[in-house]
Protein backbone atom coordinates (compact mmCIF):
# COMPACT_ATOMS: atom_id res chain seq x y z
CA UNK A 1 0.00 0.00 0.00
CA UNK A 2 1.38 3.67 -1.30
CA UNK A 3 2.11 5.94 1.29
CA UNK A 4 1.68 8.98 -0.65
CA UNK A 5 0.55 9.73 -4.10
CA UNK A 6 1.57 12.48 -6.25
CA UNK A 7 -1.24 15.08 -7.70
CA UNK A 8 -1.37 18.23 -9.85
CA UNK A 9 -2.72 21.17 -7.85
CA UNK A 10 -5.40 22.94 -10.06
CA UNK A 11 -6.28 25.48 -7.49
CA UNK A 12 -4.15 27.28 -4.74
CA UNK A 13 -4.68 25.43 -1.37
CA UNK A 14 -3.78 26.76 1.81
CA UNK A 15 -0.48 24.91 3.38
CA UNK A 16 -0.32 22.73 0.34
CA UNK A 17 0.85 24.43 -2.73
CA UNK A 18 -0.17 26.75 -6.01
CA UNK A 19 -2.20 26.59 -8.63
CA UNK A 20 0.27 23.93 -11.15
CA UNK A 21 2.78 22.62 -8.29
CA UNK A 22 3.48 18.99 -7.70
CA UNK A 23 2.34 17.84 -4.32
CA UNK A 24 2.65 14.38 -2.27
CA UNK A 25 -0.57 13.82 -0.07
CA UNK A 26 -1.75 10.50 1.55
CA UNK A 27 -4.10 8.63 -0.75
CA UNK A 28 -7.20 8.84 1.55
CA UNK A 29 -7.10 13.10 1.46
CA UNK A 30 -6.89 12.63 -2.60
CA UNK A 31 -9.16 10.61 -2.97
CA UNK A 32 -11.61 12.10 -0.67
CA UNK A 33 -11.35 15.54 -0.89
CA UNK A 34 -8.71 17.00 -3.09
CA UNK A 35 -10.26 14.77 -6.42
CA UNK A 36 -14.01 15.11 -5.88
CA UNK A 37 -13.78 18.69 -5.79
CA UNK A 38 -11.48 19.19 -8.53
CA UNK A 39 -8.19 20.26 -6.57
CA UNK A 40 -6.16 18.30 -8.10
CA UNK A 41 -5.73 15.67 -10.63
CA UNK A 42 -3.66 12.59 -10.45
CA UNK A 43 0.26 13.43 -11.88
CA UNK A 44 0.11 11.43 -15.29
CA UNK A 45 3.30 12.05 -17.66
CA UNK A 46 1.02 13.78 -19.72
CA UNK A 47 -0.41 16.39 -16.95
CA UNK A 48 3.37 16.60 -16.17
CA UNK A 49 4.25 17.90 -19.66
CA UNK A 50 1.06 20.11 -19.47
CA UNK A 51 2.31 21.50 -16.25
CA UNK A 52 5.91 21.87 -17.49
CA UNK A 53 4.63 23.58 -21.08
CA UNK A 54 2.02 25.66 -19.10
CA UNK A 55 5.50 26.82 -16.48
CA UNK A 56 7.48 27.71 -19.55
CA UNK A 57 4.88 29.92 -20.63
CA UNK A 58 4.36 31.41 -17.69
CA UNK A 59 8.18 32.12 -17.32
CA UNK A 60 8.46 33.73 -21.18
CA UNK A 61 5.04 36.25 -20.01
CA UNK A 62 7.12 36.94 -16.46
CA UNK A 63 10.56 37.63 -18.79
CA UNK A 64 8.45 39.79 -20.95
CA UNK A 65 6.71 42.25 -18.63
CA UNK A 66 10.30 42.28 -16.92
CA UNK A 67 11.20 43.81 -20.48
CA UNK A 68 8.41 45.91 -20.63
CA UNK A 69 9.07 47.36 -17.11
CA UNK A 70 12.71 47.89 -18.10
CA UNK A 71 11.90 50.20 -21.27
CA UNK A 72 9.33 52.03 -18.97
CA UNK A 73 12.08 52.46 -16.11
CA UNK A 74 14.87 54.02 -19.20
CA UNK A 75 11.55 56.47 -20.41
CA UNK A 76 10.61 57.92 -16.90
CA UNK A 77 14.37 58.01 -15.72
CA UNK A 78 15.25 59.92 -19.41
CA UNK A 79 12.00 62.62 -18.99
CA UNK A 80 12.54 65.96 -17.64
CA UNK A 81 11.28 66.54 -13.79
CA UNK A 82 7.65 66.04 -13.71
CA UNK A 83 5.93 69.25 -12.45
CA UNK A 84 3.29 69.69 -9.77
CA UNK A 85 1.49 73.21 -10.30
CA UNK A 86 0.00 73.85 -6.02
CA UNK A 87 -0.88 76.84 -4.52
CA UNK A 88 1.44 78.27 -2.66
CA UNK A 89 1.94 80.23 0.93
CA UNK A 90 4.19 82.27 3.20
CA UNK A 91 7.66 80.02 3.43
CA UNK A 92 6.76 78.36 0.36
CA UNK A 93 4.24 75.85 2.17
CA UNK A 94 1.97 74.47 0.10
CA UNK A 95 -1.84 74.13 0.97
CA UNK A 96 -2.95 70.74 0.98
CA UNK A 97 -0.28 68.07 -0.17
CA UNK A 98 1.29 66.10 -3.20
CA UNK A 99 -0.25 62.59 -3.26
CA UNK A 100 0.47 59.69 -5.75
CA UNK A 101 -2.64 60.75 -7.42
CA UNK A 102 -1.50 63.50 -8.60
CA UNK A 103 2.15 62.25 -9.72
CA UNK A 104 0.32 59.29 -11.27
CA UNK A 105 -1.64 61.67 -13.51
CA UNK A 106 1.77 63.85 -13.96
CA UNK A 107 3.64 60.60 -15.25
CA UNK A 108 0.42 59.98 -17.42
CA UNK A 109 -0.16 63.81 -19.51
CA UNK A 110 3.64 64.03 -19.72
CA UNK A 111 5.28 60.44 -20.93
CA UNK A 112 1.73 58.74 -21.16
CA UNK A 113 2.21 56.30 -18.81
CA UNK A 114 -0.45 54.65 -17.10
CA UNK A 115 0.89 53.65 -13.50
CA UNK A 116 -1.05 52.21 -10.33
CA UNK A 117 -0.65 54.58 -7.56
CA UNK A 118 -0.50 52.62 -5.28
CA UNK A 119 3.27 51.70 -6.84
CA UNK A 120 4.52 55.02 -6.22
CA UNK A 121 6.83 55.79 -3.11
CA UNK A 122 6.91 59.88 -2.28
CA UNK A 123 8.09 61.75 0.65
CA UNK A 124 5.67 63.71 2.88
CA UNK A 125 5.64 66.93 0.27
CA UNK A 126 4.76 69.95 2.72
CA UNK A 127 6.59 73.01 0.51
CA UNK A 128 7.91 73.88 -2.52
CA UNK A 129 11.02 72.18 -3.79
CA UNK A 130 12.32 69.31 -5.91
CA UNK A 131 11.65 65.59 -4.37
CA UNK A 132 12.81 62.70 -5.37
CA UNK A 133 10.39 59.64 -5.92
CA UNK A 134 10.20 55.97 -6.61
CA UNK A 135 8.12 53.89 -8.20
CA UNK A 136 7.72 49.79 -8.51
CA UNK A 137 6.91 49.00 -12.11
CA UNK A 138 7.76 44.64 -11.79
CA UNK A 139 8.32 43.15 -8.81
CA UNK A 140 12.20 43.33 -9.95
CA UNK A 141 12.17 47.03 -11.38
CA UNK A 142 12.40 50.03 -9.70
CA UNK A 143 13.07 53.47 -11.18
CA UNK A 144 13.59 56.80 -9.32
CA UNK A 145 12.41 59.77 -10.73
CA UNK A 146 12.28 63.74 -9.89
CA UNK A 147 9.35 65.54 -9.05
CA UNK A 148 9.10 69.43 -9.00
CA UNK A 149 6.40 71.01 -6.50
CA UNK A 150 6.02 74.77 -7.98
CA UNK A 151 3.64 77.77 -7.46
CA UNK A 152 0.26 77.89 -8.89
């Protein structure tokens, strides 16, 4: 009698695995739980192939938006300093304050770059001045990138 049998994740399962990994589970839990509602399937050469096709594919679409991210990094790090128009006080304070909104919509008229705001890293922004920000376009890429806070 097998002590463990090998299956095909086709969902992500807490404290087992992902979506596509190979797992080792006792035969009573496969056949019980993880089978019947359509976990997992048993790891055939073929599903193994399927899995390792369906990995390669997944590693070429990873490799290109690592690309992609790298070309947008080069553009934002080659613009001019993005200007934020705010209005102005005594000691050059600025009412209100700079938030990724507003540099996300910067990036977007000038370079027209659509970015998520919530991948953009800025400094509190209190006055007028030149800051420097940084923003996570792949989970490897990271460019840096000057913002200007001027008078309204």
């Amino acid at each position: 009698m097998k002590k463990h049998i090998q299956l095909v994740l086709n969902k992500d399962i807490n404290k087992l695995g992902k979506f596509g990994d190979l797992v080792e589970v006792t035969p009573g839990y496969a056949r019980n739980y993880l089978i019947p509602n359509n976990l997992a399937v048993p790891a055939t050469p073929g599903i193994l192939k399927q899995m390792e096709r369906r990995c390669e594919q997944e590693r070429q679409r990873q490799l290109a938006l690592e690309q992609q991210a790298l070309q947008q990094k080069a553009t934002l790090e080659n613009a001019e300093i993005f200007k934020i128009a705010k209005q102005a006080g005594e000691a050059n304070a600025i009412f209100g304050t700079v938030t990724t909104q507003d540099v996300a919509h910067v990036i977007h008229t000038i370079i027209g770059l659509e970015v998520d705001k919530r991948d953009i890293t800025i400094p509190d922004i209190s006055s007028l001045g030149i800051y420097e920000a940084e923003i996570k376009l792949h989970s490897e890429v990271k460019a840096k990138f000057a913002i200007e806070v001027v008078a309204n």
